[in-house]
Protein backbone atom coordinates (compact mmCIF):
# COMPACT_ATOMS: atom_id res chain seq x y z
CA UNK A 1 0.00 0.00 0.00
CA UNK A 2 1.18 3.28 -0.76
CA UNK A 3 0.15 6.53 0.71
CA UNK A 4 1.21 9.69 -0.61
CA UNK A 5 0.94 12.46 0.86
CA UNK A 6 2.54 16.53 0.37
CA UNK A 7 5.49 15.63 1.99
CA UNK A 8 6.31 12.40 0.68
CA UNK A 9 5.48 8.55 0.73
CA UNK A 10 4.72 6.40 3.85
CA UNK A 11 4.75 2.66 2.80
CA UNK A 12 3.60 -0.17 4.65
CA UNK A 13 3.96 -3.83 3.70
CA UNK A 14 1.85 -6.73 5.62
CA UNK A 15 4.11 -8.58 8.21
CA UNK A 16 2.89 -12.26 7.26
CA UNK A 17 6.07 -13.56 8.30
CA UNK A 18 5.39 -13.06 12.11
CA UNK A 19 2.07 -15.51 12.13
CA UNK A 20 4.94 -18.30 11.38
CA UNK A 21 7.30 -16.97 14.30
CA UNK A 22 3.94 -16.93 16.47
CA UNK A 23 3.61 -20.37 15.52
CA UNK A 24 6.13 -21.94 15.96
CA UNK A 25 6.82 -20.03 19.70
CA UNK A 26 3.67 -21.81 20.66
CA UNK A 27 4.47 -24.88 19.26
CA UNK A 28 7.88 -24.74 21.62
CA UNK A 29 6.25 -24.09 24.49
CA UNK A 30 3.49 -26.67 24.25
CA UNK A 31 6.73 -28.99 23.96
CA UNK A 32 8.07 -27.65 27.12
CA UNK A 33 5.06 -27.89 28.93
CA UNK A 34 4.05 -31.81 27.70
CA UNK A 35 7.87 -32.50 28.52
CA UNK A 36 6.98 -31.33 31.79
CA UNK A 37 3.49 -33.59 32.08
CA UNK A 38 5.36 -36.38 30.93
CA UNK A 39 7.78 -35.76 33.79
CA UNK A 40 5.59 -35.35 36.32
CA UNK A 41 3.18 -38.32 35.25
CA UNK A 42 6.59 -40.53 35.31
CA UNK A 43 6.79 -39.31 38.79
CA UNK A 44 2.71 -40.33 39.58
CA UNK A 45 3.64 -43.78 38.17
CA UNK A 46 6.71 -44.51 40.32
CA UNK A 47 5.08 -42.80 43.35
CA UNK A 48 1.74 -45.19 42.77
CA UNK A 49 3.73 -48.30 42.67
CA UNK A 50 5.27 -47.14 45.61
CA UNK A 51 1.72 -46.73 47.38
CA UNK A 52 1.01 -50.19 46.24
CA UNK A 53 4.09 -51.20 48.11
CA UNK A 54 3.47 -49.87 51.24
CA UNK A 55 0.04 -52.08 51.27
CA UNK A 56 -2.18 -48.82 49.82
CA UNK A 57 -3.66 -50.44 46.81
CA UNK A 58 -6.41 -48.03 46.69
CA UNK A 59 -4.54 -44.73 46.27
CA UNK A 60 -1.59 -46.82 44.62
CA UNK A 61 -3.84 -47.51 41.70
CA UNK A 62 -5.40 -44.11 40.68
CA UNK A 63 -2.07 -42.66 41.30
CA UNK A 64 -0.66 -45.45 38.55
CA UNK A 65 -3.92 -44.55 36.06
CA UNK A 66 -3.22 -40.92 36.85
CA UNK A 67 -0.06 -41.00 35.82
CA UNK A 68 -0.16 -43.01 32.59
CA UNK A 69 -3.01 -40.27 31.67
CA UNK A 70 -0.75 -37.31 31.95
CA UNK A 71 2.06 -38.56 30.60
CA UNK A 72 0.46 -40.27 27.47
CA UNK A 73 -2.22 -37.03 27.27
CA UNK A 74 0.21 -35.72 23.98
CA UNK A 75 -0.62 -38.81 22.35
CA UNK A 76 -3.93 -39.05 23.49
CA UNK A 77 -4.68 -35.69 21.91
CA UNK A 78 -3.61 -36.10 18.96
CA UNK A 79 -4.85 -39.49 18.13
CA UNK A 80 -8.13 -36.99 18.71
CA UNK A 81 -7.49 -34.50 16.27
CA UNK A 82 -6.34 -37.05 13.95
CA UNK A 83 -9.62 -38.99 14.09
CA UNK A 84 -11.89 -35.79 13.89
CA UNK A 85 -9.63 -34.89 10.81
CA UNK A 86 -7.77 -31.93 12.30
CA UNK A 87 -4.65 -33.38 11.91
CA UNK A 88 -2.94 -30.51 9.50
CA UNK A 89 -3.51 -27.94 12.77
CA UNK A 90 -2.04 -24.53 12.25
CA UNK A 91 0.49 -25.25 16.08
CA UNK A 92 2.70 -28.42 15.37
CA UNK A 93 4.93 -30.35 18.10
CA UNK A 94 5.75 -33.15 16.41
CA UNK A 95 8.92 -32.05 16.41
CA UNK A 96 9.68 -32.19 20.36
């Protein structure tokens, strides 16, 4: 675009290239924070069969079943948008 003006010409030009940078910023930090799930529901695992140990089979088990959801939730969710077709979404972390 091009607007003149007496004193001269301003010119602005569209900044597409910043959606991409946008993109792929939240795509890193959605990788930090299911690195960080996957951690932590590693942790609810261990800490379950630890329960288990100690003779508390109740708590022991939903800690396990916690665990195993929040760790595996990346692949959980995706499996989801793959089988509602959503697979091409504009944020992608298959890279972490």
């Amino acid at each position: 675009m091009n607007f003149s003006s007496l004193s001269g010409s301003i010119e602005f030009s569209p900044a597409l290239a910043q959606v991409t940078g946008l993109s792929d910023g939240v795509g890193k930090a959605m990788g930090i924070v299911m690195l960080i799930g996957f951690i932590f529901g590693t942790i609810c695992v261990v800490g379950g069969g630890f329960a288990i140990r100690r003779g508390d089979t109740d708590a022991g088990k939903l800690s396990i079943i916690g665990g195993l959801i929040i760790a595996g939730a990346p692949a959980i969710i995706r499996a989801l948008f793959t089988a509602f077709g959503l697979g091409g979404s504009a944020v992608d972390i298959t890279w972490f």
